[in-house]
N, C-alpha and C. Protein backbone atom coordinates (compact mmCIF):
# COMPACT_ATOMS: atom_id res chain seq x y z
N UNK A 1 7.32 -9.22 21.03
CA UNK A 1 7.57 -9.60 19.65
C UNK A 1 8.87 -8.98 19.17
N UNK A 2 9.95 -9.65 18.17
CA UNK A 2 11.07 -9.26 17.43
C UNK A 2 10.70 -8.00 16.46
N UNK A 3 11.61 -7.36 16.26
CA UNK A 3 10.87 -6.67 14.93
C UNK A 3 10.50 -7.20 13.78
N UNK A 4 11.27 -8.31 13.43
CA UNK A 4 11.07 -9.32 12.32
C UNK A 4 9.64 -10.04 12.27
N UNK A 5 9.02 -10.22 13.49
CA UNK A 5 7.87 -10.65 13.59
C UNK A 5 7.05 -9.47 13.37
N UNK A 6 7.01 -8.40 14.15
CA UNK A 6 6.46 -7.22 13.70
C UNK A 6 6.11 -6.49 12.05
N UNK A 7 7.27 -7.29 11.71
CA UNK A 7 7.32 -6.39 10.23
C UNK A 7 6.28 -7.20 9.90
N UNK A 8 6.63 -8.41 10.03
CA UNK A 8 5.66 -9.74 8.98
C UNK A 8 4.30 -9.69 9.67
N UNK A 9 4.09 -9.41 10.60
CA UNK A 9 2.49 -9.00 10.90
C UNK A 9 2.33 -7.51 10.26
N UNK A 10 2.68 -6.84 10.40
CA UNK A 10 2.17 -5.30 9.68
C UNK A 10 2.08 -5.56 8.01
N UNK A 11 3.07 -6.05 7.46
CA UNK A 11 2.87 -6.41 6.21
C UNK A 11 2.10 -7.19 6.00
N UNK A 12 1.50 -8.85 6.61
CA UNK A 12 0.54 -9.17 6.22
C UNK A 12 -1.12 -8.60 6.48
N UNK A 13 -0.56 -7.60 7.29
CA UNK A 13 -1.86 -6.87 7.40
C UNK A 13 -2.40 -5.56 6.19
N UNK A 14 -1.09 -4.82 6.16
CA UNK A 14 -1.58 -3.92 4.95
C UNK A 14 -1.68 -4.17 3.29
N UNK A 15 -1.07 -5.54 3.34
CA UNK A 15 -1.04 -5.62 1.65
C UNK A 15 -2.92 -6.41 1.20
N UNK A 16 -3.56 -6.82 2.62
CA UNK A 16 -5.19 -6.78 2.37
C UNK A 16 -5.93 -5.50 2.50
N UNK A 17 -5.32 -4.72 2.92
CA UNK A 17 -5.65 -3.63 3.22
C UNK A 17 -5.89 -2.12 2.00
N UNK A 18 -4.75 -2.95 1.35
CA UNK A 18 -4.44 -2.14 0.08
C UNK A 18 -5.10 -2.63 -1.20
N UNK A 19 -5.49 -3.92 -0.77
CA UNK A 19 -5.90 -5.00 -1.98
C UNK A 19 -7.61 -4.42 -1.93
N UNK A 20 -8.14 -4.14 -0.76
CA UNK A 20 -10.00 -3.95 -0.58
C UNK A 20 -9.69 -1.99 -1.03
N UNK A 21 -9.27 -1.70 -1.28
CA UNK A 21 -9.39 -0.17 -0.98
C UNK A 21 -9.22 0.09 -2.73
N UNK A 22 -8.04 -0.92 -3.57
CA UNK A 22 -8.17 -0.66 -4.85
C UNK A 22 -9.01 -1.31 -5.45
N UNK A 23 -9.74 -1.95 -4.72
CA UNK A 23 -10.53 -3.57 -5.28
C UNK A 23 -10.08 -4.23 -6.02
N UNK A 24 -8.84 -4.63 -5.74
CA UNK A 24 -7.78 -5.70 -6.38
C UNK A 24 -8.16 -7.50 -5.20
N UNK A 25 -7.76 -8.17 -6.20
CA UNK A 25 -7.45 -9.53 -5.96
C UNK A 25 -5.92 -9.73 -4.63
N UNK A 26 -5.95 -10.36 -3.63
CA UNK A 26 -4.51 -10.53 -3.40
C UNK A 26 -3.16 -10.56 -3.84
N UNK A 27 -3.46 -11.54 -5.03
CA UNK A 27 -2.39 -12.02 -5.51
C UNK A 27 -2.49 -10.50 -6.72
N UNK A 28 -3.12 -9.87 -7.12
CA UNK A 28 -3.68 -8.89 -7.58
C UNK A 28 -2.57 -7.62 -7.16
N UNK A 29 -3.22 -7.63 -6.27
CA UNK A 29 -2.48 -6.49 -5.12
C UNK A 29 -1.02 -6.48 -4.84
N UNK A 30 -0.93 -7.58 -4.28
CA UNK A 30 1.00 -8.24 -4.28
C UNK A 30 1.75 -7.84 -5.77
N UNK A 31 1.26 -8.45 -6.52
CA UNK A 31 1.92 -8.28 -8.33
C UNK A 31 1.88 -6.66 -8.29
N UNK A 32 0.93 -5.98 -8.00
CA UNK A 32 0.76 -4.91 -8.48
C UNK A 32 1.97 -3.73 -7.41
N UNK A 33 2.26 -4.19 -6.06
CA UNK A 33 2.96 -3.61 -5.02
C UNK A 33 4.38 -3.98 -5.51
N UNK A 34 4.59 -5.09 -6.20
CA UNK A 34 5.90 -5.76 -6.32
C UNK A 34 6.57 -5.04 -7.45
N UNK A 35 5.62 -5.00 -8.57
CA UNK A 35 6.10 -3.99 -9.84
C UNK A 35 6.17 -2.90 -9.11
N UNK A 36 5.93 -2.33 -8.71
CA UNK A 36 5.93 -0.43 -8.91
C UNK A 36 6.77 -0.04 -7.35
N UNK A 37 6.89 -0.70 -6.71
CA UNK A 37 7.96 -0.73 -5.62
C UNK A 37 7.28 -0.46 -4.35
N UNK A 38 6.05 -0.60 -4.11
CA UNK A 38 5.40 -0.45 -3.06
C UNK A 38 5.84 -1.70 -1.98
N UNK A 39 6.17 -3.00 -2.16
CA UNK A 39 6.86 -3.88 -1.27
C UNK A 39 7.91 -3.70 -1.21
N UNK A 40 8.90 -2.98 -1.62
CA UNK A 40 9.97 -2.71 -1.42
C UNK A 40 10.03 -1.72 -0.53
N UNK A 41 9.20 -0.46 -0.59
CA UNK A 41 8.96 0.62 0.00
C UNK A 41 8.31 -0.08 1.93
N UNK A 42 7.35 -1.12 1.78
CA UNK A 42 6.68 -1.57 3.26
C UNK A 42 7.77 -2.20 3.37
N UNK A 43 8.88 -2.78 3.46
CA UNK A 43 10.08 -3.64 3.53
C UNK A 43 10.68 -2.54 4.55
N UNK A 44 11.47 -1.75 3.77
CA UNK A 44 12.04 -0.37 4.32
C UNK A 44 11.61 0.47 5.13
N UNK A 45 9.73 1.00 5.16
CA UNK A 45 9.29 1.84 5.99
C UNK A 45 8.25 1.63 6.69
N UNK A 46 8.60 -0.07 6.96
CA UNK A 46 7.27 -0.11 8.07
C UNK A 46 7.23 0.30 9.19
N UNK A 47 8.08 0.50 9.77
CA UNK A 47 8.56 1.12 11.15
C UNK A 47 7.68 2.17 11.31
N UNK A 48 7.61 3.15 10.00
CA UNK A 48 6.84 4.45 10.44
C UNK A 48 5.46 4.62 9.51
N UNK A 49 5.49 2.98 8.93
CA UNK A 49 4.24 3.25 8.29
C UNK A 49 2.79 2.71 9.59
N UNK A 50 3.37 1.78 10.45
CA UNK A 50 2.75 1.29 10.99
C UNK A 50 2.18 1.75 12.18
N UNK A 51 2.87 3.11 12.18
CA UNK A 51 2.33 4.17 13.28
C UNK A 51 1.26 5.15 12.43
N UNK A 52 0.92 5.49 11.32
CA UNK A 52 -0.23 5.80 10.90
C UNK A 52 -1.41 5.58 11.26
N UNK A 53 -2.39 6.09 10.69
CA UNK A 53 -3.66 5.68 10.60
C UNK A 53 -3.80 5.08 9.15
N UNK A 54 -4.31 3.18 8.97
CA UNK A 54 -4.20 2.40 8.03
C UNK A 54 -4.79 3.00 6.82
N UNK A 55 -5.53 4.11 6.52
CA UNK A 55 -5.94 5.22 5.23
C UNK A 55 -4.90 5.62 4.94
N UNK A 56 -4.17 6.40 5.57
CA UNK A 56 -2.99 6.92 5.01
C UNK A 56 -1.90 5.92 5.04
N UNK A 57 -1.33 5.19 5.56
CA UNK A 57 -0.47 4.07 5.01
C UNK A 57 -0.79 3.88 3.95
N UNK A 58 -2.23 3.18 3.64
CA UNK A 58 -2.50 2.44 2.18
C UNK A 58 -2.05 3.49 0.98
N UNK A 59 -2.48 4.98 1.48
CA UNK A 59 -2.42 5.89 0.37
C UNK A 59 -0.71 6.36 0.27
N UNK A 60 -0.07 6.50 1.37
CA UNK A 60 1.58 6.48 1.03
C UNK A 60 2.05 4.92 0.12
N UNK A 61 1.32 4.05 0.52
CA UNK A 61 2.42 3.14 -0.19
C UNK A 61 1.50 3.45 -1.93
N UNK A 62 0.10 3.90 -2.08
CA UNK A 62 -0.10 4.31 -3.34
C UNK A 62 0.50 4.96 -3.87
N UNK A 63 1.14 6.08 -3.40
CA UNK A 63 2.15 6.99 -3.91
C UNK A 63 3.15 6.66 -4.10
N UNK A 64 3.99 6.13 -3.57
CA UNK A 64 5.42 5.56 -4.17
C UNK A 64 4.96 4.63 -5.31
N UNK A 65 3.86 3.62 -5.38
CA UNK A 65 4.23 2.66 -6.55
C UNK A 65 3.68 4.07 -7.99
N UNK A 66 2.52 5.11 -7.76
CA UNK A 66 2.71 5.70 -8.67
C UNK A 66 3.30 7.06 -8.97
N UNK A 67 4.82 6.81 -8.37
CA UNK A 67 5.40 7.57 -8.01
C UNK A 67 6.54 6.58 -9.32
N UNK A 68 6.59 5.53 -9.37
CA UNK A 68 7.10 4.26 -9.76
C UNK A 68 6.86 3.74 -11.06
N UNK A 69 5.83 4.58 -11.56
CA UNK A 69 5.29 4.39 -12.82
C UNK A 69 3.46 3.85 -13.01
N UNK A 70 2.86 3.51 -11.88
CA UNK A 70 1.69 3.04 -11.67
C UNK A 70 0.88 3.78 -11.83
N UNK A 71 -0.23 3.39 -12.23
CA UNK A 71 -1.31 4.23 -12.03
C UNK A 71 -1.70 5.23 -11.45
N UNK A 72 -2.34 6.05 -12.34
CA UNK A 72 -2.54 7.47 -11.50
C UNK A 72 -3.57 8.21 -11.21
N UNK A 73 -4.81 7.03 -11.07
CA UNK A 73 -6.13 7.39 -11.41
C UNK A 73 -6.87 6.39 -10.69
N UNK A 74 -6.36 5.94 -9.65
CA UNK A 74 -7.27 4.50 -8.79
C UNK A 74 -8.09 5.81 -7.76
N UNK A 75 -9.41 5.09 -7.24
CA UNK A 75 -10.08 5.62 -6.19
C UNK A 75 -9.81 4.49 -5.10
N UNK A 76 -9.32 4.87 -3.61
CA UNK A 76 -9.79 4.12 -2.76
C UNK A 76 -11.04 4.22 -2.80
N UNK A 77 -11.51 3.02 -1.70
CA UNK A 77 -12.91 3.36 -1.76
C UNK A 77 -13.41 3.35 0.24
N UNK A 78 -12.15 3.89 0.99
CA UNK A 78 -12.41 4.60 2.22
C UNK A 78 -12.43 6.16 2.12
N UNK A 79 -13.11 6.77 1.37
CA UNK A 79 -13.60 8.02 1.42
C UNK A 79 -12.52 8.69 0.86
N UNK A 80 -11.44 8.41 0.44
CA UNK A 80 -10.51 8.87 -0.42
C UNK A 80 -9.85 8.51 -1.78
N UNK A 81 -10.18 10.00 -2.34
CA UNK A 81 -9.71 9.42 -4.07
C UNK A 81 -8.87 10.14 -4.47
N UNK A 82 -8.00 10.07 -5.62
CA UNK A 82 -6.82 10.34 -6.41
C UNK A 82 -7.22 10.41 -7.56
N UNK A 83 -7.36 11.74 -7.86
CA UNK A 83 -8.36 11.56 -9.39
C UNK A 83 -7.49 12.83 -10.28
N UNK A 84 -6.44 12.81 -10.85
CA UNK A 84 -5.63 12.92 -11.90
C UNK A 84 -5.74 13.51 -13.17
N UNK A 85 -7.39 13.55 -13.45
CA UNK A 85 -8.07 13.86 -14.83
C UNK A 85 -8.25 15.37 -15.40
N UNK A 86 -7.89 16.27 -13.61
CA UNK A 86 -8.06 17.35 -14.09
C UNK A 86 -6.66 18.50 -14.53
């Protein structure tokens, strides 16, 4: 495979990935990655996002979008949460 193909399989793989973990909608998820720069961010660092383990990918690209201005209080719901309140 090209890397170009690579990217576009890793990306269509983590932006469902990110969508079940916030319990967002697709198109949900996309809008929400697109504002706060999280597709901009998998654009640029899939190379080394895609060598992770897919928990922590999902939760780095959480951090840049609320790093970005986003929310700062979502729970995944793979055994890891981000809870802000205290």
């Amino acid at each position: 495979m090209s890397d170009i193909s690579d990217k576009i399989s890793f990306i269509s793989c983590i932006i469902p990935e990110f969508a079940a973990a916030y319990k967002m909608s697709m198109p949900n998820a996309y809008n929400f990655l697109k504002k706060y720069g999280g597709l901009q961010y998998l654009y640029d660092e899939w190379w080394a996002l895609h060598t992770e383990n897919i928990v922590w990918a999902v939760r780095d690209i959480y951090e840049v979008c609320r790093n970005n201005g986003g929310p700062d209080n979502a729970c995944i719901s793979w055994r890891l949460c981000v809870d802000r309140r205290d």
